[in-house]
N, C-alpha and C. Protein backbone atom coordinates (compact mmCIF):
# COMPACT_ATOMS: atom_id res chain seq x y z
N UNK A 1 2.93 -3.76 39.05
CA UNK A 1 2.99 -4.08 37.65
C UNK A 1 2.43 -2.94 36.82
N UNK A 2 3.14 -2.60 35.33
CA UNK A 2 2.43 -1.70 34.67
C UNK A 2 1.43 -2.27 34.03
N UNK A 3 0.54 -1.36 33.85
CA UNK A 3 -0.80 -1.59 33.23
C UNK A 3 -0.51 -1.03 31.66
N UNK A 4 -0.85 -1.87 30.38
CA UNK A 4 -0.70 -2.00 29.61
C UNK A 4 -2.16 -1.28 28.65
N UNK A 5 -2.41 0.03 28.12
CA UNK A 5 -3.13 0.48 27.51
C UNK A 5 -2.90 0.68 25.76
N UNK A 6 -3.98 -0.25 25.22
CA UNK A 6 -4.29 -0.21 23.75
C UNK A 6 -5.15 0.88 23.33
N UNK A 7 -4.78 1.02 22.31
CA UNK A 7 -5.89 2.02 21.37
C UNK A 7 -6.50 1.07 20.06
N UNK A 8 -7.25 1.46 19.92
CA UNK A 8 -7.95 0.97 18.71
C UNK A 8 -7.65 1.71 17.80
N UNK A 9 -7.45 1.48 15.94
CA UNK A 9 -6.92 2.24 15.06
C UNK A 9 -7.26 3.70 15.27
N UNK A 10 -8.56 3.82 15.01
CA UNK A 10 -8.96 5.31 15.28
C UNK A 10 -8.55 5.94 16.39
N UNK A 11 -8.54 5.58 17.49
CA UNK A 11 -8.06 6.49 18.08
C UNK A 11 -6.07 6.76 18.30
N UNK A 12 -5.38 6.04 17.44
CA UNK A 12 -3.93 6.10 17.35
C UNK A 12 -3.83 7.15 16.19
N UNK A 13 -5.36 7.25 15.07
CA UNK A 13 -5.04 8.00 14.12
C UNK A 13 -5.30 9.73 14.30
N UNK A 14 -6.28 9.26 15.57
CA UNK A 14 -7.14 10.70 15.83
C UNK A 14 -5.82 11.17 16.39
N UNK A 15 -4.74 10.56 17.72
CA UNK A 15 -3.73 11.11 18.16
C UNK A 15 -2.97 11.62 16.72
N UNK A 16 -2.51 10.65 15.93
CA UNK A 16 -1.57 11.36 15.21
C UNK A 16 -1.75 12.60 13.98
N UNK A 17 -3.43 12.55 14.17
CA UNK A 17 -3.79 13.69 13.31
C UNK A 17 -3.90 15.06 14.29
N UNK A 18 -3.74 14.80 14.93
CA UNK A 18 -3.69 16.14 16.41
C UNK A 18 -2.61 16.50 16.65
N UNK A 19 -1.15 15.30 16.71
CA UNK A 19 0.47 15.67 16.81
C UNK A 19 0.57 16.24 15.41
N UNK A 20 0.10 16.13 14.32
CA UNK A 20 0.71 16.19 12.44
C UNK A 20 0.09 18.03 12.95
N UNK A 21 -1.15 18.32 13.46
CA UNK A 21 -1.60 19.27 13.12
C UNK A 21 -1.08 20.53 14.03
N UNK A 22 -0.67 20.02 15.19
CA UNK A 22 0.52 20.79 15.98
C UNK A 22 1.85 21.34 15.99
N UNK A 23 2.59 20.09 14.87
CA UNK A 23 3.64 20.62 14.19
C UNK A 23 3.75 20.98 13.14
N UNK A 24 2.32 21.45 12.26
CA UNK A 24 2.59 22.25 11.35
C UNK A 24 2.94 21.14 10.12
N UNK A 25 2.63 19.38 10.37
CA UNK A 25 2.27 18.42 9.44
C UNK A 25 1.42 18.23 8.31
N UNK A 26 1.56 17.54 7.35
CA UNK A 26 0.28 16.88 6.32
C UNK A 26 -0.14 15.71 7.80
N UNK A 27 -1.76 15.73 7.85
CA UNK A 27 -1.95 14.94 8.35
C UNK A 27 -2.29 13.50 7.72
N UNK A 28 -1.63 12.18 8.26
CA UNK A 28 -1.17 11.14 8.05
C UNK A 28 -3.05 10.53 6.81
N UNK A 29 -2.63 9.57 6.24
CA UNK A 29 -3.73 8.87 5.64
C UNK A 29 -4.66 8.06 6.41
N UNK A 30 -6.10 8.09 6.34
CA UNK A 30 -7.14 7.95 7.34
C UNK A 30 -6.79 6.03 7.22
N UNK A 31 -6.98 5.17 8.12
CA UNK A 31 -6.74 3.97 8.39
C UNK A 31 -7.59 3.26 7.11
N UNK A 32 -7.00 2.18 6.92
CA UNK A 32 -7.89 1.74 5.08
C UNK A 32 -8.27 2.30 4.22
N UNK A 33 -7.49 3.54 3.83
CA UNK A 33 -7.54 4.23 2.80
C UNK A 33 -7.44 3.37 1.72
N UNK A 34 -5.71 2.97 1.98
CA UNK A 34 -5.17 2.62 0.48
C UNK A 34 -5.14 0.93 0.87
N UNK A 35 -5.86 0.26 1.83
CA UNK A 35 -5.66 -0.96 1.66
C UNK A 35 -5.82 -2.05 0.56
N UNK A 36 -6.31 -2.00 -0.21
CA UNK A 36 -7.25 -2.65 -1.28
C UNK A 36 -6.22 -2.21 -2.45
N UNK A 37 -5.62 -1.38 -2.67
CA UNK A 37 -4.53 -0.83 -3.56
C UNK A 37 -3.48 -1.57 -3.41
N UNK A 38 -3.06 -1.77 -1.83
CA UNK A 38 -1.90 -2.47 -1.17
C UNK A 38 -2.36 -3.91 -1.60
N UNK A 39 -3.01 -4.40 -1.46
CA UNK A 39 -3.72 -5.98 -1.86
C UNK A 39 -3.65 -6.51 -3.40
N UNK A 40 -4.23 -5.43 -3.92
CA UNK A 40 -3.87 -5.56 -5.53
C UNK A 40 -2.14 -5.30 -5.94
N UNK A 41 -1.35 -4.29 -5.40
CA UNK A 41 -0.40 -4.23 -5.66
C UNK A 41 0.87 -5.62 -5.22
N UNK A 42 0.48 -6.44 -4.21
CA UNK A 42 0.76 -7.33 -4.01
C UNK A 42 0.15 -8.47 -5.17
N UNK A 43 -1.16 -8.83 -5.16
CA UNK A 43 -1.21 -9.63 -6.29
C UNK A 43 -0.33 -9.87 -7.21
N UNK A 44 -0.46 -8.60 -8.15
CA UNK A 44 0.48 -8.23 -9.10
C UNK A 44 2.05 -8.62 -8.71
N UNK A 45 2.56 -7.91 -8.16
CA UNK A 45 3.99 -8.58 -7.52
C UNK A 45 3.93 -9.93 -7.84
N UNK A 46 3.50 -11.06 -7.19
CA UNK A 46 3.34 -12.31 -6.60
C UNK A 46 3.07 -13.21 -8.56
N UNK A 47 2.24 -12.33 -9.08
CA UNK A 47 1.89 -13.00 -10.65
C UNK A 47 3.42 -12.84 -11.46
N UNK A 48 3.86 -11.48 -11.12
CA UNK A 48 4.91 -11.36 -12.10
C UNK A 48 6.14 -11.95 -11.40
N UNK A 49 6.22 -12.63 -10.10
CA UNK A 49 7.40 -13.37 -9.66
C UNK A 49 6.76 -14.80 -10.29
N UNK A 50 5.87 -15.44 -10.21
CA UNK A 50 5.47 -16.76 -11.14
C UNK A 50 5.92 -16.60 -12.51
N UNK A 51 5.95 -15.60 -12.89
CA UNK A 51 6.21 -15.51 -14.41
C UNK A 51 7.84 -15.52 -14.85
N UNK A 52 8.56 -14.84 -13.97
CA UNK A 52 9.44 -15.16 -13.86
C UNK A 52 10.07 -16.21 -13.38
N UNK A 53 9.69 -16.59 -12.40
CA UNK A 53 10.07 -18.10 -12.19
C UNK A 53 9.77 -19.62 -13.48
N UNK A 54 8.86 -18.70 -14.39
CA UNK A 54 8.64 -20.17 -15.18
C UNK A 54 7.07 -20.86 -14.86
N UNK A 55 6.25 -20.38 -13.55
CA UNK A 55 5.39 -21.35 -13.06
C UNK A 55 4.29 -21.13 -14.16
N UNK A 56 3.12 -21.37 -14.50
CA UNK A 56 1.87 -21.47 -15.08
C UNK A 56 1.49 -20.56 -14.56
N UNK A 57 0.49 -19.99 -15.52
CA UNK A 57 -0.88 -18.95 -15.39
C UNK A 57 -1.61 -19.54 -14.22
N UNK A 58 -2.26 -18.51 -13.25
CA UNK A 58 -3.59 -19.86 -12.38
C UNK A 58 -4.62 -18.67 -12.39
N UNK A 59 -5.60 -18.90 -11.86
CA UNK A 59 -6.74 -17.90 -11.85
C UNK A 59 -7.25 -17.44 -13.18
N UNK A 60 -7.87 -16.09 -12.65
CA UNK A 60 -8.57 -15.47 -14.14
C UNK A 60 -7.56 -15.61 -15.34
N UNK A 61 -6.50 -16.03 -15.21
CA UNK A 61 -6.06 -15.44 -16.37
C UNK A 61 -5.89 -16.98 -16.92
N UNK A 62 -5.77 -17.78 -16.74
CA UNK A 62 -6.29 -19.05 -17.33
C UNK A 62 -7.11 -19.21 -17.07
N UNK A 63 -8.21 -18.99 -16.89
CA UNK A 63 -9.68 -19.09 -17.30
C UNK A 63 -10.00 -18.69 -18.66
N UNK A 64 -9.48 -17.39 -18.30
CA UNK A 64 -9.82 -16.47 -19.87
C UNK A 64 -8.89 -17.23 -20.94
N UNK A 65 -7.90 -17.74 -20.88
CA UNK A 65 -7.21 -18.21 -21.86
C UNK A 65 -7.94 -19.08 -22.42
N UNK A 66 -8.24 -20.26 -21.47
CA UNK A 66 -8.89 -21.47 -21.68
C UNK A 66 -10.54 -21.31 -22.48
N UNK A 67 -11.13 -19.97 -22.19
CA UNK A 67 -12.25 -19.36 -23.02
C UNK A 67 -12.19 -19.03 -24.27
N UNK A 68 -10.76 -18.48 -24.56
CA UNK A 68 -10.25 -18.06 -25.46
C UNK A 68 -9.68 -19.02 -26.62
N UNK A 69 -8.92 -20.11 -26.30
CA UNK A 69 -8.59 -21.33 -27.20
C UNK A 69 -9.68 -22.20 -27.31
N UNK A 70 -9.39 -22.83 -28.57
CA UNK A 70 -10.24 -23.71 -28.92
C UNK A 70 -10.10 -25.20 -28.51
N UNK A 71 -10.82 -26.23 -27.52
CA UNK A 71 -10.35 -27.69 -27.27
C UNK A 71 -9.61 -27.87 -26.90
N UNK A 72 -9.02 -28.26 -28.33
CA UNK A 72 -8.36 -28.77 -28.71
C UNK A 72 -6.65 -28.82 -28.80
N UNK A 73 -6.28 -27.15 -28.11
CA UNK A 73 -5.34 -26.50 -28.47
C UNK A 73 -4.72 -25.79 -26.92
N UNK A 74 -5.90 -26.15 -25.82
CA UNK A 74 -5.87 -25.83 -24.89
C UNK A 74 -4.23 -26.28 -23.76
N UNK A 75 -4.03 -27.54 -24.21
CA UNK A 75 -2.95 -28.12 -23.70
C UNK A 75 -1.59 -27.42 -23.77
N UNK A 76 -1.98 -26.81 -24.95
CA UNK A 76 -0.69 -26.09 -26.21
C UNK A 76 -0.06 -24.98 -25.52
N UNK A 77 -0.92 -24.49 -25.27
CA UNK A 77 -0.68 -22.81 -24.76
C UNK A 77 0.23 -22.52 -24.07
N UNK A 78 1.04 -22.04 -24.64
CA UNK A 78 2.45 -21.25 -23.85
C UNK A 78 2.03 -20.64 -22.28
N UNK A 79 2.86 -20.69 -21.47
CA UNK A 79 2.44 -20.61 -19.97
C UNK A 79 1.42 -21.39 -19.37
N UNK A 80 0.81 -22.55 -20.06
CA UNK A 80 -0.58 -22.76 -19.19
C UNK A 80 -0.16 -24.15 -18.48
């Protein structure tokens, strides 16, 4: 049977920063660089498909609305 060998991120990145630097590559972006960018950029996506679909505000942004109107008027509010 073959024996099945994993790497852990770092060391798949350390390989591919050693192949990038052999052929004369940009070497690749260090592992969780841009994750948190990728996370927010999804958010965003996901708010502006609700918006398009028609659904309600949820989260901070009806919070802040609901901070923002008065009572009484809260029901009123376009998107909420």
């Amino acid at each position: 049977m073959d024996e099945v060998i994993a790497m852990s991120v770092h060391q798949q990145y350390a390989l591919d920063t050693y192949r990038a630097a052999q052929r004369g590559e940009p070497a690749p972006p260090a592992p969780g660089l841009h994750d948190w960018a990728a996370v927010r950029e999804l958010r965003d996506y996901r708010r502006f498909e609700a918006v398009l679909a028609g659904r309600p505000a949820r989260g901070r942004i009806r919070l802040a609305l609901a901070r923002l109107l008065p009572a009484g008027r809260r029901h009123r509010a376009a998107g909420c």
